[in-house]
PDB file of N, CA and C in Angstrom:
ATOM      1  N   UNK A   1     -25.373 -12.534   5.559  1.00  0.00           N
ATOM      2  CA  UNK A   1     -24.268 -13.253   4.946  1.00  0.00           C
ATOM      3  C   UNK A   1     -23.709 -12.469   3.753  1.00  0.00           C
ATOM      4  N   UNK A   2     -24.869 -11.965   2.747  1.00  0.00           N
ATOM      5  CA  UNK A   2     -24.127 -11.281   2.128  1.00  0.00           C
ATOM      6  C   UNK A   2     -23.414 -10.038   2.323  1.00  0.00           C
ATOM      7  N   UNK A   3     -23.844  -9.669   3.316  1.00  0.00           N
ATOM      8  CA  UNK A   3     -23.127  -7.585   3.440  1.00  0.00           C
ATOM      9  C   UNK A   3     -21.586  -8.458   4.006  1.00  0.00           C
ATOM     10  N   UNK A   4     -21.269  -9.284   4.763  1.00  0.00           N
ATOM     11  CA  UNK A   4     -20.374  -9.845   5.636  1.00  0.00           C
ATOM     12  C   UNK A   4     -19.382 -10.388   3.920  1.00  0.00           C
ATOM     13  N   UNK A   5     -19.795 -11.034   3.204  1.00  0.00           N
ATOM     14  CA  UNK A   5     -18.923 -11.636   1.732  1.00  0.00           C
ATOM     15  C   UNK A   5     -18.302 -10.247   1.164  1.00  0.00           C
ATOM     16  N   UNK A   6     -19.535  -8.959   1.167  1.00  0.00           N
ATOM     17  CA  UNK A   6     -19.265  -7.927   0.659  1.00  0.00           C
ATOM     18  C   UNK A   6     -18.318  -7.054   1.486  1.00  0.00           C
ATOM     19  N   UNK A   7     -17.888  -7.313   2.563  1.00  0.00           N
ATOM     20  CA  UNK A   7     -17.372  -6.947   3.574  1.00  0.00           C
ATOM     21  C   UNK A   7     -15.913  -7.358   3.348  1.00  0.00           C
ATOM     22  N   UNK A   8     -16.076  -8.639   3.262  1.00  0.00           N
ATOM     23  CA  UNK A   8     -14.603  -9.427   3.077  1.00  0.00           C
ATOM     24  C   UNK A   8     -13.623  -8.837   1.472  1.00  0.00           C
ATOM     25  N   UNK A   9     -14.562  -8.927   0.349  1.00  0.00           N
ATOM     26  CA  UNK A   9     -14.528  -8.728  -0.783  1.00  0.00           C
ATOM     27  C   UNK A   9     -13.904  -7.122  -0.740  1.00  0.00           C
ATOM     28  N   UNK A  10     -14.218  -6.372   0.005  1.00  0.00           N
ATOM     29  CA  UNK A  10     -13.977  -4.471   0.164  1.00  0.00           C
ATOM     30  C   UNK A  10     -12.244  -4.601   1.082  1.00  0.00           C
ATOM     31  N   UNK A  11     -12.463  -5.242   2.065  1.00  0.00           N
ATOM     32  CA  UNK A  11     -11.001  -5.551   2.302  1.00  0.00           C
ATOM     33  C   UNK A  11     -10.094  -6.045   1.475  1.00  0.00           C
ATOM     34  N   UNK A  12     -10.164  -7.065   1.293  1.00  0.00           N
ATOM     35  CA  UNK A  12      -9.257  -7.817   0.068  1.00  0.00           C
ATOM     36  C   UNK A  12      -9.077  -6.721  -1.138  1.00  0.00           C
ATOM     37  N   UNK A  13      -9.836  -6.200  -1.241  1.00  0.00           N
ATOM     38  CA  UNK A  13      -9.655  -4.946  -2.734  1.00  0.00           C
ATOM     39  C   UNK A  13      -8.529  -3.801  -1.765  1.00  0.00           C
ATOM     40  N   UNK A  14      -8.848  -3.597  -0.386  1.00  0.00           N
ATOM     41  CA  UNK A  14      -8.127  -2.198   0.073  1.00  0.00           C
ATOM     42  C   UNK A  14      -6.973  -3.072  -0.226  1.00  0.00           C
ATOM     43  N   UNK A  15      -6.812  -4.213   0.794  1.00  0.00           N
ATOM     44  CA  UNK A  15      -5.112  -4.667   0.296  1.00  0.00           C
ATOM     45  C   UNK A  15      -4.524  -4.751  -0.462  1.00  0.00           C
ATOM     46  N   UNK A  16      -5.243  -5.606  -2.088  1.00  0.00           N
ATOM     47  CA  UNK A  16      -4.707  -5.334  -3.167  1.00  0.00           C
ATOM     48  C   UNK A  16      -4.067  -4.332  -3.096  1.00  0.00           C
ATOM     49  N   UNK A  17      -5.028  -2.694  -3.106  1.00  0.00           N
ATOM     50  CA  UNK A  17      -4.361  -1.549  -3.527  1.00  0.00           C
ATOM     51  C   UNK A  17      -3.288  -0.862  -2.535  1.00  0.00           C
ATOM     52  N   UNK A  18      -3.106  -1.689  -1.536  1.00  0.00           N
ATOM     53  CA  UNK A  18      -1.850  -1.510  -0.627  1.00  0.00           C
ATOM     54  C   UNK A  18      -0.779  -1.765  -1.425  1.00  0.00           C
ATOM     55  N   UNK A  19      -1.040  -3.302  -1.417  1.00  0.00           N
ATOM     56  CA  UNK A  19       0.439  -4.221  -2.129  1.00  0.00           C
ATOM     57  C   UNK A  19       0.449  -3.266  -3.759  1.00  0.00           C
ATOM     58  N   UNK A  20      -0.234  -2.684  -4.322  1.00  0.00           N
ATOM     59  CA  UNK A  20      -0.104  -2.190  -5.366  1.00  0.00           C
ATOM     60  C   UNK A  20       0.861  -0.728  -5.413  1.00  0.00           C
ATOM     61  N   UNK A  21       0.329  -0.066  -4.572  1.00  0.00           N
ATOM     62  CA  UNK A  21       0.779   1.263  -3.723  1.00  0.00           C
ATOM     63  C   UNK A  21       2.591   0.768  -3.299  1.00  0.00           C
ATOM     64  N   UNK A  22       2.464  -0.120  -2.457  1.00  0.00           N
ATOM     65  CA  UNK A  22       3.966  -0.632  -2.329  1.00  0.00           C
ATOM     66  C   UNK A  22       4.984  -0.874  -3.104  1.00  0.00           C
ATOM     67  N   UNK A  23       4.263  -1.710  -3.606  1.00  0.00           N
ATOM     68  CA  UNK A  23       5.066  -2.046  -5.197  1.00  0.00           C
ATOM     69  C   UNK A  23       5.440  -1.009  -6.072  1.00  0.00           C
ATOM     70  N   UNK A  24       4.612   0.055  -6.617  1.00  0.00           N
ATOM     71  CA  UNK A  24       5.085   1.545  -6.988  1.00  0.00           C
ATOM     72  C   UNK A  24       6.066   2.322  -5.880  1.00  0.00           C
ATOM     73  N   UNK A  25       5.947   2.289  -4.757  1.00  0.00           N
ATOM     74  CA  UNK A  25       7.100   2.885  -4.570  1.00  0.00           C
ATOM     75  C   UNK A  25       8.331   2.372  -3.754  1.00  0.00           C
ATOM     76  N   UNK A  26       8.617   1.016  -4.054  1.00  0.00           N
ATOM     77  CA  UNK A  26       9.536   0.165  -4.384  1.00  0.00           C
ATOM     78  C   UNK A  26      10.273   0.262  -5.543  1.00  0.00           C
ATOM     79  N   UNK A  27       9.493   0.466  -6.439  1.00  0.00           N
ATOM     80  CA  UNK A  27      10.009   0.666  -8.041  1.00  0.00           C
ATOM     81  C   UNK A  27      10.689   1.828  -8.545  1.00  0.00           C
ATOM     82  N   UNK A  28      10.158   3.152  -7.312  1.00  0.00           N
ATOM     83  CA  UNK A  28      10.624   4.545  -7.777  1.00  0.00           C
ATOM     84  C   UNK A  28      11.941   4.716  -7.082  1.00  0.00           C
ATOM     85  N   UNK A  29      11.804   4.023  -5.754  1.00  0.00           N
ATOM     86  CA  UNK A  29      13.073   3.920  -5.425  1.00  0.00           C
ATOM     87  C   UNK A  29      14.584   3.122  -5.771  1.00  0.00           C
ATOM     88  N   UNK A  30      14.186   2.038  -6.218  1.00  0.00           N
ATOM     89  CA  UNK A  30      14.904   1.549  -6.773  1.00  0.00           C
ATOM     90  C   UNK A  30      15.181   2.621  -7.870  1.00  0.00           C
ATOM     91  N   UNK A  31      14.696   2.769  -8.657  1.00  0.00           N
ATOM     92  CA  UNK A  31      15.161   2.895 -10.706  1.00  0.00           C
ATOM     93  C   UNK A  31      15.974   4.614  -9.262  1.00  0.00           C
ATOM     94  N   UNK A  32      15.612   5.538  -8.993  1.00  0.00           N
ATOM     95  CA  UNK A  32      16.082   6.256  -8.094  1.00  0.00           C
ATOM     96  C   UNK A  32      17.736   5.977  -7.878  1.00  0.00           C
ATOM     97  N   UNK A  33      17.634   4.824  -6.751  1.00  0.00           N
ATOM     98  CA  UNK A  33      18.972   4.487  -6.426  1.00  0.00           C
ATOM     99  C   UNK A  33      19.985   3.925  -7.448  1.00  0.00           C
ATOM    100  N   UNK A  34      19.242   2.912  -8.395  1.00  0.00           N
ATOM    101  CA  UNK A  34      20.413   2.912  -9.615  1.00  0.00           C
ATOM    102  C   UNK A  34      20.909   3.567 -10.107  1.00  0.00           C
ATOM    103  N   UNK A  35      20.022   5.213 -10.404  1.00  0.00           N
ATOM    104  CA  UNK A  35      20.567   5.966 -11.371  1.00  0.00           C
ATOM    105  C   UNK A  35      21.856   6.414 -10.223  1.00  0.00           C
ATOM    106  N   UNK A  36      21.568   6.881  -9.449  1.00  0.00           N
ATOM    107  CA  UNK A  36      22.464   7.473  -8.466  1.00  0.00           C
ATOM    108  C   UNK A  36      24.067   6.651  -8.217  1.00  0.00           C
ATOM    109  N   UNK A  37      23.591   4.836  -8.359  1.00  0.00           N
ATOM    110  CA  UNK A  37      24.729   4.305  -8.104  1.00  0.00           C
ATOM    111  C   UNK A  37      25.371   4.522  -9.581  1.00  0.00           C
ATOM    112  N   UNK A  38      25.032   4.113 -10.448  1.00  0.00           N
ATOM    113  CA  UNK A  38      25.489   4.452 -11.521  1.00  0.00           C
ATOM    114  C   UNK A  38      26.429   5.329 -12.411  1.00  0.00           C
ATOM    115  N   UNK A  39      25.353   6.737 -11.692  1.00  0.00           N
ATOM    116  CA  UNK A  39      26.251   7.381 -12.047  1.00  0.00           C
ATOM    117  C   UNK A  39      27.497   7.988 -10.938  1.00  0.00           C
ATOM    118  N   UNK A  40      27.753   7.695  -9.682  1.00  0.00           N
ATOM    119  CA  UNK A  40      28.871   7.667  -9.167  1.00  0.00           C
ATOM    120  C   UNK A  40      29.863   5.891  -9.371  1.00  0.00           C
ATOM    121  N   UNK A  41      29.550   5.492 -10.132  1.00  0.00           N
ATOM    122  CA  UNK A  41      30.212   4.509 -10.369  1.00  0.00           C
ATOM    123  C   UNK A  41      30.853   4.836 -11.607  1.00  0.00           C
ATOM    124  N   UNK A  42      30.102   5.549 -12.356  1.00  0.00           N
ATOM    125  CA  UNK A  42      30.989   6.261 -13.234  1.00  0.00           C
ATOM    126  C   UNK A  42      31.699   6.790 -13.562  1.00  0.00           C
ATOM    127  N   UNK A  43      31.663   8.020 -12.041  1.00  0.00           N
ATOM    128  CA  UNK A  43      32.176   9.149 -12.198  1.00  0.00           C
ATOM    129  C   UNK A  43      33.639   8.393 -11.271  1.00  0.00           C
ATOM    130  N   UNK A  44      33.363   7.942 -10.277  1.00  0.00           N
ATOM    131  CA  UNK A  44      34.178   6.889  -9.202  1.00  0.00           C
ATOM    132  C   UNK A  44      35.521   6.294 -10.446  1.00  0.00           C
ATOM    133  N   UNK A  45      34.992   5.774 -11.293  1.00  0.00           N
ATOM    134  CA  UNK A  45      35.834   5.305 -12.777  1.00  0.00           C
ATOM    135  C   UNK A  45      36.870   6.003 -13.510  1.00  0.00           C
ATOM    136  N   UNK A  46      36.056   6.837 -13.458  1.00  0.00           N
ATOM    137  CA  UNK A  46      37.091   8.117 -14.215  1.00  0.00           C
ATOM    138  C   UNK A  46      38.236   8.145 -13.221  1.00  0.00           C
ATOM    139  N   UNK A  47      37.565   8.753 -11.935  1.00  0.00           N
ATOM    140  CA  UNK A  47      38.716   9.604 -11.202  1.00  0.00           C
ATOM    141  C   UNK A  47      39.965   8.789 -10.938  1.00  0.00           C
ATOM    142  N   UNK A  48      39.342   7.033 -10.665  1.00  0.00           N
ATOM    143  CA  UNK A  48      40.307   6.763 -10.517  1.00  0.00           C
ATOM    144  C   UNK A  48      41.115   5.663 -11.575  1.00  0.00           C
ATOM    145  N   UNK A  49      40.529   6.177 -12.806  1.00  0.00           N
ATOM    146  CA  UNK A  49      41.417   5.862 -14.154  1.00  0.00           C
ATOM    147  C   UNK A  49      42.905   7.164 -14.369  1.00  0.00           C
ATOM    148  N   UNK A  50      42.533   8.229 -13.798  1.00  0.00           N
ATOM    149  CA  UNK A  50      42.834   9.546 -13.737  1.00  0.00           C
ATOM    150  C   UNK A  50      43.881   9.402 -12.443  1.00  0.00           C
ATOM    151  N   UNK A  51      43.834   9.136 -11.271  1.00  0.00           N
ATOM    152  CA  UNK A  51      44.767   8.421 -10.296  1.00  0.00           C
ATOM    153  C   UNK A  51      45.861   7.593 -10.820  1.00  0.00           C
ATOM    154  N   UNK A  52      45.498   5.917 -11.225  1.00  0.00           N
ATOM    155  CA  UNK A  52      46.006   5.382 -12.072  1.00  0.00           C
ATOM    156  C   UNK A  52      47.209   5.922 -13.082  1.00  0.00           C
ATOM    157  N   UNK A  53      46.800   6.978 -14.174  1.00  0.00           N
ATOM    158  CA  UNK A  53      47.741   7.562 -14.856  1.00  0.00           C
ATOM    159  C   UNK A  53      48.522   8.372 -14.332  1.00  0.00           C
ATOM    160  N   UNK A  54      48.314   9.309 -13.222  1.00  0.00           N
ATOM    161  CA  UNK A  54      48.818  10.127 -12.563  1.00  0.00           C
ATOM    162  C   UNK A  54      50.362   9.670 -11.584  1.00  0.00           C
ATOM    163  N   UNK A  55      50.181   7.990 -11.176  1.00  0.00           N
ATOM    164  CA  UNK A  55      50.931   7.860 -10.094  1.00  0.00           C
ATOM    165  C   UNK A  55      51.755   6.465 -11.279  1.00  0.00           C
ATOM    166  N   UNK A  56      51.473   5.989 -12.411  1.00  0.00           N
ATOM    167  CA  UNK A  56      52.508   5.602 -13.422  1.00  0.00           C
ATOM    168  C   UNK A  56      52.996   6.682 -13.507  1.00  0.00           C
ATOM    169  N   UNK A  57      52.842   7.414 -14.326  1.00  0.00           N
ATOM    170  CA  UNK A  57      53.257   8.928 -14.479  1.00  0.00           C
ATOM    171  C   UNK A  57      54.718   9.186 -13.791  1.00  0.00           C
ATOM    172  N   UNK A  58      54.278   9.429 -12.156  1.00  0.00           N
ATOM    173  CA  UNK A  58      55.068   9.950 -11.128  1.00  0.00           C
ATOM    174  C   UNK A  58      55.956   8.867 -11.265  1.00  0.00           C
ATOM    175  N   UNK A  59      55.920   7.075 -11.176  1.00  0.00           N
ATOM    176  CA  UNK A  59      56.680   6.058 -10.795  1.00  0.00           C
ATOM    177  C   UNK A  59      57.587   5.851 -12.079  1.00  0.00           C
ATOM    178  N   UNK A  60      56.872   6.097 -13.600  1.00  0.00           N
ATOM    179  CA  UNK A  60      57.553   5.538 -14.807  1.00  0.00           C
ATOM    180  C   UNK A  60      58.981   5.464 -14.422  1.00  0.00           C
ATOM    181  N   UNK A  61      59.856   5.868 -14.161  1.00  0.00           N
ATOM    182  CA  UNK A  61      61.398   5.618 -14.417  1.00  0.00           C
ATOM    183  C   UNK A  61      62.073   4.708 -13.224  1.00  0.00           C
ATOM    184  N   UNK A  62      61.042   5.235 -11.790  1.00  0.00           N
ATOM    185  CA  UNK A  62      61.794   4.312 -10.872  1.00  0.00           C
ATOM    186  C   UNK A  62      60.797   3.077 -10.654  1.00  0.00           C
ATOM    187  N   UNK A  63      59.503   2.855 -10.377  1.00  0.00           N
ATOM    188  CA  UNK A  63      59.029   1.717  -9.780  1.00  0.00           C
ATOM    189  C   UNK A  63      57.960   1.599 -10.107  1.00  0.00           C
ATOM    190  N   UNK A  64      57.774   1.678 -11.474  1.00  0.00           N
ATOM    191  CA  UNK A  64      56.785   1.524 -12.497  1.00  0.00           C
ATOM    192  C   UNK A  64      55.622  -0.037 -12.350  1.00  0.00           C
ATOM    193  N   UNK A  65      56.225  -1.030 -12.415  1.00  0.00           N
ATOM    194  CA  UNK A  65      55.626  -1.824 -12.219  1.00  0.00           C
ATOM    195  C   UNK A  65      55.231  -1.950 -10.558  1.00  0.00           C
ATOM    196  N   UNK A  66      55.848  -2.023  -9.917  1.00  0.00           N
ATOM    197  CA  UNK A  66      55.164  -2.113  -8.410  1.00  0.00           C
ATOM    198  C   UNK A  66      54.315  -1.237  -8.017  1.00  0.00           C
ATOM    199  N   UNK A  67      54.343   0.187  -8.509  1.00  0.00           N
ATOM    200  CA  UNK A  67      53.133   0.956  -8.401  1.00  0.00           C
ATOM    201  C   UNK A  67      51.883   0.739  -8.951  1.00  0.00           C
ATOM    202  N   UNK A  68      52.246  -0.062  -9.907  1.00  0.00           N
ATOM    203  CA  UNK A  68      51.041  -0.089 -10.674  1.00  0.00           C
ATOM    204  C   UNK A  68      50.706  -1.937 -10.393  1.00  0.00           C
ATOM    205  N   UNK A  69      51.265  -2.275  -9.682  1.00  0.00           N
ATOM    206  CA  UNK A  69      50.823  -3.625  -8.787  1.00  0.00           C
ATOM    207  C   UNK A  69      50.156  -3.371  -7.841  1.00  0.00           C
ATOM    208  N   UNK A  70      50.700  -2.370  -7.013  1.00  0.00           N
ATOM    209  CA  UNK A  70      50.083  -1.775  -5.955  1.00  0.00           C
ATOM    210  C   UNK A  70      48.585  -1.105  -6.338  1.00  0.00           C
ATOM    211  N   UNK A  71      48.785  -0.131  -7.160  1.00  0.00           N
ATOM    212  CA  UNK A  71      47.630   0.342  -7.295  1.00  0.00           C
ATOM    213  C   UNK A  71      46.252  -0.797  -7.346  1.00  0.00           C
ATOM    214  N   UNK A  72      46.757  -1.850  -8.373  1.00  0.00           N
ATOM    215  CA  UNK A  72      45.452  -3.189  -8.808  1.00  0.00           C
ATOM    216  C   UNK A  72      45.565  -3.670  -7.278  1.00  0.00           C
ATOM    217  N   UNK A  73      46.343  -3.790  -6.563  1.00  0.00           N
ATOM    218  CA  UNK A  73      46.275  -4.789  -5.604  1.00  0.00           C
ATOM    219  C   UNK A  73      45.057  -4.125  -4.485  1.00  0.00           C
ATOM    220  N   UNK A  74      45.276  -2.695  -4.367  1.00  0.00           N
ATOM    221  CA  UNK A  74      44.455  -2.008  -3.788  1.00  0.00           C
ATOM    222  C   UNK A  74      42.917  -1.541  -4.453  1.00  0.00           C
ATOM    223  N   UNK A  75      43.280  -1.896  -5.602  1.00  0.00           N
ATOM    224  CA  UNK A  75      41.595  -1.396  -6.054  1.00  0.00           C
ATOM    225  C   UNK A  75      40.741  -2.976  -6.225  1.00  0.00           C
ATOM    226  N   UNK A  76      41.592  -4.290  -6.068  1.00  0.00           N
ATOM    227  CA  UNK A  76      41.075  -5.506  -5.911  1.00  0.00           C
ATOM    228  C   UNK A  76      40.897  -5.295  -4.555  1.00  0.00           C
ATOM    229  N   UNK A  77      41.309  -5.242  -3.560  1.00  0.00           N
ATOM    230  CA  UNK A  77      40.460  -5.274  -2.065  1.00  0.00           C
ATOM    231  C   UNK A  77      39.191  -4.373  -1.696  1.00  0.00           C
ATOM    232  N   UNK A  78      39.441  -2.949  -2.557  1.00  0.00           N
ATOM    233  CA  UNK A  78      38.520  -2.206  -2.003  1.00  0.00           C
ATOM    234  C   UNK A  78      36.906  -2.673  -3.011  1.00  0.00           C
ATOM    235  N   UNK A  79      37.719  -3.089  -3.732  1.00  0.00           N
ATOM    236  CA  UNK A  79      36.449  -3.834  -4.867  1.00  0.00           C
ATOM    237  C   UNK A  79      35.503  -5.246  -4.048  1.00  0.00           C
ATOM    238  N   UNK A  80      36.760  -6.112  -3.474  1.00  0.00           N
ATOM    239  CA  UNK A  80      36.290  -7.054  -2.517  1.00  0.00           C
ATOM    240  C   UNK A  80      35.330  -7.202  -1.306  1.00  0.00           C
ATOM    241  N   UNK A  81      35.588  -5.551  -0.565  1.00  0.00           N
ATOM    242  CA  UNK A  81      35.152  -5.122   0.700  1.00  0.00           C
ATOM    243  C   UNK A  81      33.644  -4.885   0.066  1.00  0.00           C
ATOM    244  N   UNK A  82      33.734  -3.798  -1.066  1.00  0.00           N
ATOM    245  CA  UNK A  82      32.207  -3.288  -1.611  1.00  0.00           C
ATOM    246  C   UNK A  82      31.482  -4.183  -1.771  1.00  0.00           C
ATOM    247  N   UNK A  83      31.924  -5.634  -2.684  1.00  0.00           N
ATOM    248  CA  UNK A  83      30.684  -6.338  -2.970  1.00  0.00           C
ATOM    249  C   UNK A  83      30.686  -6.988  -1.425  1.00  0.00           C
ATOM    250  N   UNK A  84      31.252  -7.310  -0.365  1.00  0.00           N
ATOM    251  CA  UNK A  84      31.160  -8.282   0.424  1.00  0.00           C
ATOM    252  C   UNK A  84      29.692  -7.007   1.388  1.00  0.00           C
ATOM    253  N   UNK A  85      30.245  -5.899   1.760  1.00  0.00           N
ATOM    254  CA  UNK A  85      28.802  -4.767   1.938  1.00  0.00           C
ATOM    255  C   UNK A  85      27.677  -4.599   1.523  1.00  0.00           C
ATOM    256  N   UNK A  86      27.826  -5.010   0.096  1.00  0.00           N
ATOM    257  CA  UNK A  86      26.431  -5.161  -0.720  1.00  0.00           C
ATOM    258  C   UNK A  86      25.734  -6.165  -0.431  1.00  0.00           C
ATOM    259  N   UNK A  87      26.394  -7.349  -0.611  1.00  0.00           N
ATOM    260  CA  UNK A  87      25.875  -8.670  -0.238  1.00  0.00           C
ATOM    261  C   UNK A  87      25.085  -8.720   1.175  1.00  0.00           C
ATOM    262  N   UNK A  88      26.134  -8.328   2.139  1.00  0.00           N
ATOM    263  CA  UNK A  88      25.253  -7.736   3.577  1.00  0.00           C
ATOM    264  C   UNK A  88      24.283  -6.700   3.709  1.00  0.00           C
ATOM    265  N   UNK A  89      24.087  -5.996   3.170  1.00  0.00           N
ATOM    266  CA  UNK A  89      23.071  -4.945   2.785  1.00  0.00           C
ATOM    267  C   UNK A  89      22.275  -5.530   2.175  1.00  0.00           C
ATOM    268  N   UNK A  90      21.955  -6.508   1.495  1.00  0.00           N
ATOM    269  CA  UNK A  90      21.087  -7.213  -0.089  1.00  0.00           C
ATOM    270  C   UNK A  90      20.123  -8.360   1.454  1.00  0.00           C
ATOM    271  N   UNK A  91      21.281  -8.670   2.117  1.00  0.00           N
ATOM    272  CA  UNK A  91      20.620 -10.039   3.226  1.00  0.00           C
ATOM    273  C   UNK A  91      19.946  -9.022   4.137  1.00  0.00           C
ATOM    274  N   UNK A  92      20.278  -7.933   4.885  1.00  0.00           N
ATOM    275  CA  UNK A  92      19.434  -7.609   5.875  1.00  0.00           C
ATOM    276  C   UNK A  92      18.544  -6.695   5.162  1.00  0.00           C
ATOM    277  N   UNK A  93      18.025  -6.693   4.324  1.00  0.00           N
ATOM    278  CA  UNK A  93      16.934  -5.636   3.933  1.00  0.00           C
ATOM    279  C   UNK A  93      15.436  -6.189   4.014  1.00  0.00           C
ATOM    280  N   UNK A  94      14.566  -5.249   4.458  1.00  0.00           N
ATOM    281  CA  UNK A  94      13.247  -5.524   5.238  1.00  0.00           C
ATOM    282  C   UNK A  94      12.948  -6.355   3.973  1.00  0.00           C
ATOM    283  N   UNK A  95      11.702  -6.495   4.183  1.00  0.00           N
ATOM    284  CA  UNK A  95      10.850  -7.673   3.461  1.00  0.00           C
ATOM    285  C   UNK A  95      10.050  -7.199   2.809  1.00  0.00           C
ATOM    286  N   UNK A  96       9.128  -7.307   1.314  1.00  0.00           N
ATOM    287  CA  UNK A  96       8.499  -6.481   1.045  1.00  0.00           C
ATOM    288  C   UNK A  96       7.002  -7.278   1.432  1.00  0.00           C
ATOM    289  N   UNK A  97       6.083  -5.847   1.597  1.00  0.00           N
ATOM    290  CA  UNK A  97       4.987  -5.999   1.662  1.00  0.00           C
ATOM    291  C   UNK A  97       4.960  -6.570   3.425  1.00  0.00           C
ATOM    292  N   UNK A  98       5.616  -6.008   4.270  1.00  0.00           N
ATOM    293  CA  UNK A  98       5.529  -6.402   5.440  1.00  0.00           C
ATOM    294  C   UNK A  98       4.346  -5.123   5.859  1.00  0.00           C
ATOM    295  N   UNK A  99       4.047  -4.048   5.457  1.00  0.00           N
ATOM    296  CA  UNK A  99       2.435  -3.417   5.950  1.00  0.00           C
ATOM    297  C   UNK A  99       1.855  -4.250   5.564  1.00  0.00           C
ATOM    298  N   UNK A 100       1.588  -4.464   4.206  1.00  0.00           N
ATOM    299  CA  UNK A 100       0.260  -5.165   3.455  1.00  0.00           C
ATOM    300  C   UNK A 100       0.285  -6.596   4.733  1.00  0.00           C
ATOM    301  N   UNK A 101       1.138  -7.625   4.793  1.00  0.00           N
ATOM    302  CA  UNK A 101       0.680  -8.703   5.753  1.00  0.00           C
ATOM    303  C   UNK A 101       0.338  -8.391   7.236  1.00  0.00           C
ATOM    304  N   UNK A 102       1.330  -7.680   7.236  1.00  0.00           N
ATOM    305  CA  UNK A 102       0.490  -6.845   8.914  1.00  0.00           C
ATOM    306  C   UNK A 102      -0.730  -6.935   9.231  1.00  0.00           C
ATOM    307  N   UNK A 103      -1.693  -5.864   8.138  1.00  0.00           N
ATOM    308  CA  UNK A 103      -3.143  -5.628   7.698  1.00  0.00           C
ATOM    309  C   UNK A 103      -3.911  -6.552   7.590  1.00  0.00           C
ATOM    310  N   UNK A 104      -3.126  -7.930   6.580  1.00  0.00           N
ATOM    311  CA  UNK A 104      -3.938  -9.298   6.523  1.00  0.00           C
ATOM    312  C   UNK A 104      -3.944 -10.050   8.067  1.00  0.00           C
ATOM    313  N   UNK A 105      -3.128 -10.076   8.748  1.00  0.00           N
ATOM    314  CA  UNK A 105      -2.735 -10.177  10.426  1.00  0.00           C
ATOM    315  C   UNK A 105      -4.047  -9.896  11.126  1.00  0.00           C
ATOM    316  N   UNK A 106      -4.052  -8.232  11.115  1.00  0.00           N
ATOM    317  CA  UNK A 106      -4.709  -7.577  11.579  1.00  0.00           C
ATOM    318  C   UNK A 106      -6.219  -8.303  11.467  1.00  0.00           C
ATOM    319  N   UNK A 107      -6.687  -7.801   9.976  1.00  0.00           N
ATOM    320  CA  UNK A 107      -7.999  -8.464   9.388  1.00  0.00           C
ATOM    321  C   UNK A 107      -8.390 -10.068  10.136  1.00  0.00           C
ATOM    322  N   UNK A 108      -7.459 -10.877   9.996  1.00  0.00           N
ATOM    323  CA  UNK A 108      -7.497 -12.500  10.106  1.00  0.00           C
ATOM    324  C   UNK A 108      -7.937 -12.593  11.825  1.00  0.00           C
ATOM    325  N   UNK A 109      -7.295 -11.574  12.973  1.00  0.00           N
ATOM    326  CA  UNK A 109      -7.658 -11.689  13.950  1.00  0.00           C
ATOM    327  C   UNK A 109      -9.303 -10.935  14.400  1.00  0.00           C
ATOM    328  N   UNK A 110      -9.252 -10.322  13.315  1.00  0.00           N
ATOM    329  CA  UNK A 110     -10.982  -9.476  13.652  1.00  0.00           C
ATOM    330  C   UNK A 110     -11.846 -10.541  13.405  1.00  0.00           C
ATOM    331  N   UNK A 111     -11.539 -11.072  12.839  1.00  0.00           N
ATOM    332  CA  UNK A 111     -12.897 -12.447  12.061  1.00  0.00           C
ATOM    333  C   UNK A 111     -12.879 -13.833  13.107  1.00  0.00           C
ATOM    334  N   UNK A 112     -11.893 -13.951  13.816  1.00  0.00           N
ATOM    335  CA  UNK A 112     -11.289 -15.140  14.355  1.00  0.00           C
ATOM    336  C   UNK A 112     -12.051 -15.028  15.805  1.00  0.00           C
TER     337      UNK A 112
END
């Protein structure tokens, strides 16, 4: 009885250090992908603050305001489309710790 408690007790510790293992590189990827979105969200900003001035610029004398209606009208949809992608990307993303329960799966049918 006891090697069998000590048995159970050695599993439960490997999983811990699964779900632990997971969790670290969940974390690297993430802080990873923020920096990355970040900084093309930045850079994404500029260019097209830099667009923006460029095509007032070109319109100032003839169609100043409608260009620059146009322009918001188009950077409100493409703004619309992104978060509506994210949101769908945010819903289908795997599950975490789907090895680690696998393993508990696994384990639960050896004993059973």
């Amino acid at each position: 009885m006891r090697r069998i408690v000590s048995s159970v007790f050695a599993i439960f510790e490997t999983r811990l250090e699964l779900i632990g293992i997971e969790l670290q590189e969940e974390k690297e990827r993430l802080i990873g992908v923020l920096f990355l979105g970040l900084a093309a969200m930045l850079l994404a900003m500029m260019a097209l603050i830099s667009l923006t001035v460029l095509i007032a610029i070109f319109f100032w004398d003839t169609y100043r305001w409608q260009a620059l209606g146009g322009i918001t009208l188009l950077y409100a949809v493409i703004a619309i489309i992104c978060g509506l992608s994210a949101r769908g990307k945010l819903r289908s993303a795997p599950h975490l710790f789907d090895d680690t329960l696998d393993q508990f799966r696994k384990d639960r049918d050896i004993f059973d």
